[in-house]
Protein backbone atom coordinates (compact mmCIF):
# COMPACT_ATOMS: atom_id res chain seq x y z
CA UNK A 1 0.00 0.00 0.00
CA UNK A 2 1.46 3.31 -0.89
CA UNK A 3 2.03 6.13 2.02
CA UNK A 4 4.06 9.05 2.01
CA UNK A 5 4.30 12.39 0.79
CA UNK A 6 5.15 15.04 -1.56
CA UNK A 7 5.02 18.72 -2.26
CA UNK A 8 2.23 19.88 -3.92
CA UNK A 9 1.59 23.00 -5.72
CA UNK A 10 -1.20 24.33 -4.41
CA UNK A 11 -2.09 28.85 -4.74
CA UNK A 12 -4.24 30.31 -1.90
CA UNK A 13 -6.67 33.67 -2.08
CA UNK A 14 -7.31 35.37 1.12
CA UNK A 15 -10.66 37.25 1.50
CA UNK A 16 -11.50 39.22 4.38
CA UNK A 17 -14.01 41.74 5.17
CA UNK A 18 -17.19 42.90 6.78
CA UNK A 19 -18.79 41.34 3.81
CA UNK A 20 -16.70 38.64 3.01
CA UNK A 21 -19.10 35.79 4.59
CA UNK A 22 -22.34 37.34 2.51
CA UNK A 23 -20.63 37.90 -0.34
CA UNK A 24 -18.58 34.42 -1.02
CA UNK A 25 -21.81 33.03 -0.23
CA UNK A 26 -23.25 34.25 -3.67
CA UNK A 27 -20.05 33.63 -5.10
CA UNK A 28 -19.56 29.88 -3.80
CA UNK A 29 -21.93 26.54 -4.80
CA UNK A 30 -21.45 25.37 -1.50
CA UNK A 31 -23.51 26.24 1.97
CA UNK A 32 -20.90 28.58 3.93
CA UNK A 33 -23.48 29.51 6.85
CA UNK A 34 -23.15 26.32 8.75
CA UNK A 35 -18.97 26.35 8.27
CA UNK A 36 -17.88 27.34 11.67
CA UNK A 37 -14.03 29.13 12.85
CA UNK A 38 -11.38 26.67 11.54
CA UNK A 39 -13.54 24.00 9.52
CA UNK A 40 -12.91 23.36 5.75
CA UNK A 41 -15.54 22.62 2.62
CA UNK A 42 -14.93 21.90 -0.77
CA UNK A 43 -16.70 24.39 -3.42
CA UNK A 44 -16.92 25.32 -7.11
CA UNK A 45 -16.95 28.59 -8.72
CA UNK A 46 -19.18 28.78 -11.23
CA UNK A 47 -19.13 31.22 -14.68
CA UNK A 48 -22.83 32.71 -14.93
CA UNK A 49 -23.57 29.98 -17.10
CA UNK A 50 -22.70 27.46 -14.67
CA UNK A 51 -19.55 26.08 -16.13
CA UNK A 52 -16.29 25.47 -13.92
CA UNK A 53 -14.07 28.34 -13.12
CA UNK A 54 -12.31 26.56 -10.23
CA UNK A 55 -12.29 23.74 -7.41
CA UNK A 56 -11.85 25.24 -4.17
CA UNK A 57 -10.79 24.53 -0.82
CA UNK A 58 -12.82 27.02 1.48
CA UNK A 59 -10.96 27.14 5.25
CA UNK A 60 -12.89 29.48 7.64
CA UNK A 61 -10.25 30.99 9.93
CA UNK A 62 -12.67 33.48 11.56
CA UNK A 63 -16.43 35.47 10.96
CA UNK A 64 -15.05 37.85 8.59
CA UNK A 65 -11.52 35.58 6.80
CA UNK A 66 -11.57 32.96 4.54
CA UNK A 67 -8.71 31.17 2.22
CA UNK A 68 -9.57 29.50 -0.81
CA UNK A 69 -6.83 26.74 -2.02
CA UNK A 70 -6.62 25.28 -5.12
CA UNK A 71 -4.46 23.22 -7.56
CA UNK A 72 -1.14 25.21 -8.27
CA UNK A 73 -1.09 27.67 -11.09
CA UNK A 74 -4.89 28.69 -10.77
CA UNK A 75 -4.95 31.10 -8.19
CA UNK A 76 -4.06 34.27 -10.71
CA UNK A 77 -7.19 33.10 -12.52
CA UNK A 78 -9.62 32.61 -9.50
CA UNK A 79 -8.20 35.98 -7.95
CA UNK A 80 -9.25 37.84 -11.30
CA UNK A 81 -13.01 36.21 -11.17
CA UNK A 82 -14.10 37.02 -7.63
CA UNK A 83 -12.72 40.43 -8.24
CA UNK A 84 -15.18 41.10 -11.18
CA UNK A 85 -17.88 40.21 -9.26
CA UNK A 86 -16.55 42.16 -6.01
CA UNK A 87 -19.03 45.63 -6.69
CA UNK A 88 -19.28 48.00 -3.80
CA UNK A 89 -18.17 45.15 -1.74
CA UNK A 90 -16.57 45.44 1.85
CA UNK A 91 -14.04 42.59 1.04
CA UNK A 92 -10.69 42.27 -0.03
CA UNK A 93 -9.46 39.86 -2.19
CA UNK A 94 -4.87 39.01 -2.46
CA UNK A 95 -3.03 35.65 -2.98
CA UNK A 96 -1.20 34.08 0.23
CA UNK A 97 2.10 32.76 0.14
CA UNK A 98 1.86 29.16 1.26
CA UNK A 99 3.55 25.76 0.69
CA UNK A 100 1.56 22.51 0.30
CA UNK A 101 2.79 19.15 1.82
CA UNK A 102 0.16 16.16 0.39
CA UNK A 103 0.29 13.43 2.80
CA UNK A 104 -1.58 10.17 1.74
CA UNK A 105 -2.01 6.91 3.08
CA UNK A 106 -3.67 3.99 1.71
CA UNK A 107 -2.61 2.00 5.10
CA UNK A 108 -4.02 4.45 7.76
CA UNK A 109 -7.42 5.89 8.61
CA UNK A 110 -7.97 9.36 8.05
CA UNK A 111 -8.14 10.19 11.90
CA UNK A 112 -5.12 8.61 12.75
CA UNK A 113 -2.96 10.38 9.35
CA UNK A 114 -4.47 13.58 10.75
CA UNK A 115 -3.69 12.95 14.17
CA UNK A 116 0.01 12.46 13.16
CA UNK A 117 0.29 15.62 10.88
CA UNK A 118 -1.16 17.17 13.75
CA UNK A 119 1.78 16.55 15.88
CA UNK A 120 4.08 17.58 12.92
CA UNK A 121 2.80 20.64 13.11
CA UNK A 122 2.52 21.30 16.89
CA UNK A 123 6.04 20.97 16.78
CA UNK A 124 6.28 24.29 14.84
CA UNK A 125 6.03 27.49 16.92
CA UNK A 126 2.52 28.60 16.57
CA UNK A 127 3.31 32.08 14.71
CA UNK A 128 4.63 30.01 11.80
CA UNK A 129 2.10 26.82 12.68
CA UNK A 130 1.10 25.15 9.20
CA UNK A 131 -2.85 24.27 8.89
CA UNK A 132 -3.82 20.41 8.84
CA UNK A 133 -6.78 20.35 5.82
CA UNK A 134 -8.90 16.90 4.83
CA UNK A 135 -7.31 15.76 1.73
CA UNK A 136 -8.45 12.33 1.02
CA UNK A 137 -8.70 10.57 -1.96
CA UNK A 138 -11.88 7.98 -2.70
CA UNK A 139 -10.59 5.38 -0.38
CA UNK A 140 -6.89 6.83 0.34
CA UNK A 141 -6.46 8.58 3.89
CA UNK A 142 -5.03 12.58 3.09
CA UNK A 143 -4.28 15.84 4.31
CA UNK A 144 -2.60 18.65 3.05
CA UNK A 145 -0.44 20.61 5.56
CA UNK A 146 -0.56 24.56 4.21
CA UNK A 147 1.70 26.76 5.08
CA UNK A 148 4.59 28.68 4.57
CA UNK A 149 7.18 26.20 6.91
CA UNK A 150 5.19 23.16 6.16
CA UNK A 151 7.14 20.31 6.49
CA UNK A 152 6.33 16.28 6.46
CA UNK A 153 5.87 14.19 8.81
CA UNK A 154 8.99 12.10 10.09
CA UNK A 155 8.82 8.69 9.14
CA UNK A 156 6.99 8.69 5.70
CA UNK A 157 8.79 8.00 2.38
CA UNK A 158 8.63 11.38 0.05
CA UNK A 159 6.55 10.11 -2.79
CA UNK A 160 8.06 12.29 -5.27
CA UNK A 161 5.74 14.20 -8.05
CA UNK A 162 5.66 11.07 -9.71
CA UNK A 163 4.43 9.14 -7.08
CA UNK A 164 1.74 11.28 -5.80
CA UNK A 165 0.48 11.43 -9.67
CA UNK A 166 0.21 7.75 -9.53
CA UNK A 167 -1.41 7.88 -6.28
CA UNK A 168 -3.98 10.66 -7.69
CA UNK A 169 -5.02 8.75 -10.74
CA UNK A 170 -5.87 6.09 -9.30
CA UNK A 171 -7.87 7.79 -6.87
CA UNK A 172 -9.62 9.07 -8.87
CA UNK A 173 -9.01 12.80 -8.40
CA UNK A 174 -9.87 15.47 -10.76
CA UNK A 175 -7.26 18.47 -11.25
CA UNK A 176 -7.67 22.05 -13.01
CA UNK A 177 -5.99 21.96 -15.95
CA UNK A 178 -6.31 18.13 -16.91
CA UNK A 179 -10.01 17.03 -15.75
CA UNK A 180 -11.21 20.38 -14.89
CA UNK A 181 -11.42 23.21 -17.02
CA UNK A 182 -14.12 25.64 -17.93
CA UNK A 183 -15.27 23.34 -20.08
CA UNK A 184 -16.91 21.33 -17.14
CA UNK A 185 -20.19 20.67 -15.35
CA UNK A 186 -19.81 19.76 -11.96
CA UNK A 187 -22.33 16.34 -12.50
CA UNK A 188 -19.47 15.95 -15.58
CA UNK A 189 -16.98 15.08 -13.05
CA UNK A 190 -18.81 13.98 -9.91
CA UNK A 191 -18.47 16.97 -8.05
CA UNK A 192 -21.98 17.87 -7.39
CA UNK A 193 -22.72 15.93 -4.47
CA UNK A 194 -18.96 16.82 -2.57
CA UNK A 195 -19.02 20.76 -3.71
CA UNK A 196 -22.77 21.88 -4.33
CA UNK A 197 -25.36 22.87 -1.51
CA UNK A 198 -28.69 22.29 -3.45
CA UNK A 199 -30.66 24.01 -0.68
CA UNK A 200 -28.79 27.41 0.25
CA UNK A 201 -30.13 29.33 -2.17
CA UNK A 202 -29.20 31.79 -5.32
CA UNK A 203 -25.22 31.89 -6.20
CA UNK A 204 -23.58 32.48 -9.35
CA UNK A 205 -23.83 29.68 -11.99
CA UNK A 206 -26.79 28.09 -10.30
CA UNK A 207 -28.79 27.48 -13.05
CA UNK A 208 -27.09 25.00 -15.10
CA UNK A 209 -26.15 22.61 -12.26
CA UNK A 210 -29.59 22.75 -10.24
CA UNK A 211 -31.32 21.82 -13.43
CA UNK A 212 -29.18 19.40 -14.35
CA UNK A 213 -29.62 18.04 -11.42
CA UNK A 214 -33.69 18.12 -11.12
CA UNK A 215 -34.15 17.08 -14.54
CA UNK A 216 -31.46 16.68 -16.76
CA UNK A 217 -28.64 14.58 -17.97
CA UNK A 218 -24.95 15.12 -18.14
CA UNK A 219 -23.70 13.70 -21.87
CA UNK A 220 -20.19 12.55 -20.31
CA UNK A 221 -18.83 11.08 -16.80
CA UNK A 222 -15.39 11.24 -15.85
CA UNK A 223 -13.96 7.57 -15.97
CA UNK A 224 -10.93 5.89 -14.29
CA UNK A 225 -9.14 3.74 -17.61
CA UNK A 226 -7.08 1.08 -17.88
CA UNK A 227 -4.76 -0.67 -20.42
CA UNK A 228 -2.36 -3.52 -20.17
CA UNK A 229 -0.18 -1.55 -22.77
CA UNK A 230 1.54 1.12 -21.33
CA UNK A 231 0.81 3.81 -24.38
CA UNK A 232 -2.05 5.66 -22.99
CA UNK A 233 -1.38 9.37 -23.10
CA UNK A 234 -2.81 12.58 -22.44
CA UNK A 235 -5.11 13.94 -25.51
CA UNK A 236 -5.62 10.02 -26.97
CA UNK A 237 -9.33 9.84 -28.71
CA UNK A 238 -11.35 6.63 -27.26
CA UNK A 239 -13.30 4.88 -30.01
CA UNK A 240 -16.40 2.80 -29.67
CA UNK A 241 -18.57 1.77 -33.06
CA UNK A 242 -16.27 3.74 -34.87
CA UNK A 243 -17.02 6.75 -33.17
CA UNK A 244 -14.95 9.00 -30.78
CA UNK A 245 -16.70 8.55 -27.25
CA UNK A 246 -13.86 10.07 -24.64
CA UNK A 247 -10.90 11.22 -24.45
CA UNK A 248 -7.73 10.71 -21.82
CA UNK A 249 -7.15 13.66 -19.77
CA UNK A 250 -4.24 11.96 -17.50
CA UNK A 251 -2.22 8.84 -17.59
CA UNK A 252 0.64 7.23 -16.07
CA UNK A 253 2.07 4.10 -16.50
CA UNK A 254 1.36 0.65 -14.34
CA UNK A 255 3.55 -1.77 -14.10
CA UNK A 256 3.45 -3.09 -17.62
CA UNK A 257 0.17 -1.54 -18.40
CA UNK A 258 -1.19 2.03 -18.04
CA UNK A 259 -3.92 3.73 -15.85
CA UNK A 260 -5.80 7.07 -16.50
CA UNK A 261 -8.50 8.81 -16.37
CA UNK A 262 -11.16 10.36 -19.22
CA UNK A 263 -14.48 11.60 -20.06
CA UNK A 264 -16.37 9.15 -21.72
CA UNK A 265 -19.94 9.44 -23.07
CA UNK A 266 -22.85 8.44 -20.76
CA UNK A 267 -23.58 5.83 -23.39
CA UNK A 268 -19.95 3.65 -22.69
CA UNK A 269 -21.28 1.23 -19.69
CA UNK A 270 -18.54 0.83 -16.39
CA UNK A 271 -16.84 -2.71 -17.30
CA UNK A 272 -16.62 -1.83 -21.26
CA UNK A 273 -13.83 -2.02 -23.40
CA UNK A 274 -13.05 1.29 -26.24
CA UNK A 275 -10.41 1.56 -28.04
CA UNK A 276 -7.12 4.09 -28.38
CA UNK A 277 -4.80 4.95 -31.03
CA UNK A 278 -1.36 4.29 -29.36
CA UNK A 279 0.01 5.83 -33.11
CA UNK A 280 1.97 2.18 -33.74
CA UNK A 281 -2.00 0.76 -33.36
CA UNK A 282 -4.93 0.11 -31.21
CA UNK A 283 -5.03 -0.54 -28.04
CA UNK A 284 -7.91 -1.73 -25.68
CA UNK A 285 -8.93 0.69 -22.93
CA UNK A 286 -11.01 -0.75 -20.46
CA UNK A 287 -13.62 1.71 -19.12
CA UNK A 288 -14.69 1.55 -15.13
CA UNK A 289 -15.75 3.56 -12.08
CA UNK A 290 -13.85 6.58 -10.44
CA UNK A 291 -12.49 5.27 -6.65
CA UNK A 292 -13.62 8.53 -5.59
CA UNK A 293 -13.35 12.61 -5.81
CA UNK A 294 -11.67 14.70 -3.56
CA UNK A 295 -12.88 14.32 0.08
């Protein structure tokens, strides 16, 4: 079972204010009201026409501060939206310097890995103190340890990029910039039920997903893929009846094989085998279930 960790490039946006908690609330798909001093929820932010701008990691540090993580590289981008919808707001909105240590565990429980990053960070004087956030992954144990002197807990392998890619993949987590783009609906990639509060009322991008959700359909599902040859890649075309019904957005190799994940068209039953063009020939893709999204 694998267990270590790894750095992980993760961007944080502070937002503080009088009306910070009112006004993220519009802003975010999930319920903030019930999030109390120090506890963490997962969110999207939505374009107007519901569509994914970004997965974020909402931490609550007090009534009127919050700091939204995401994956590394995306924070530029999710600092520019909320400010275009911050009018005659009493907020403000800056990125937060911060490092991002992934710990994950396929051999521990999630309340004994955060236990132990706990004491990895209580070890740090409290001015500098890194934060201990729920990370995991489907069925692997996580938590990300944010700050700017976050360091790993002694006794675990580091994983390497490599290694926590692996990891990821077969987890069965989506990422901004491979599985998540603003191409997305959150029902597209399973988010829905981990990100969206269906009961909390208006917020930006509503629309699209609450419908979808009522009464709709999504025409594609994110899809953990296999293949016993190790040439799937990022960007291949999956084939079914001659037709193009997916397409890879990550892939590693596995042992002598490959493993990735895809959108594939609602159509392609979990269990069924499409095709890929490996560029020397075919190769079989078996099609199944995601472990999980993040958690």
């Amino acid at each position: 079972m694998t267990e270590g960790w790894a750095l992980r490039p993760r961007d944080v946006v502070e937002v503080t204010g009088s009306d910070a908690p009112v006004w993220l609330q519009g802003q975010l798909s999930q319920d903030l009201d019930p999030v109390a001093d120090g506890e963490t929820v997962w969110s999207l932010v939505l374009q107007p026409q519901g569509k994914l701008d970004a997965l974020v990691r909402v931490t609550r540090v007090s009534a009127e501060r919050f700091l939204l993580d995401l994956d590394g590289g995306w924070g530029d981008a999710l600092l520019q939206r909320l400010l275009r919808f911050k009018l005659r707001v009493k907020a403000e909105v800056a990125p937060l310097a911060s490092t991002c240590v992934a710990v994950r565990s396929e051999a521990m429980t999630s309340e004994e890995l955060h236990r132990r990053a706990g004491e990895a960070a209580s070890a740090v004087p409290e001015s500098v103190r890194p934060r201990v956030l729920p990370a995991s992954w489907g069925g692997v144990a996580g938590v990300d340890l944010m700050g700017e002197d976050a360091s790993a807990p002694t006794g675990l392998p580091d994983l390497g990029p490599g290694g926590l890619e692996a990891l990821r993949i077969r987890a069965g987590e989506p990422v901004m910039g491979a599985e998540l783009d603003g191409s997305v609906i959150a029902q597209e990639a399973g988010l829905a039920g981990l990100a969206v509060s269906f009961t909390k009322g208006c917020f930006t991008g509503q629309e699209l997903v609450a419908r979808i959700d009522t009464r709709g359909h999504v025409n594609r599902h994110l899809r953990h893929l296999r293949a016993s040859d190790p040439s799937l890649e990022v960007g291949m075309e999956l084939e079914a009846g001659g037709k193009v019904v997916g397409r890879v957005t990550s892939a590693v190799p596995d042992g002598s094989g490959s493993i990735g994940l895809g959108y594939v068209r609602r159509e392609i039953d979990e269990g069924e085998a499409v095709s890929g063009d490996a560029g020397s020939g075919a190769i079989e893709v078996s099609v199944g279930a995601l472990a999980g999204g993040p958690r």
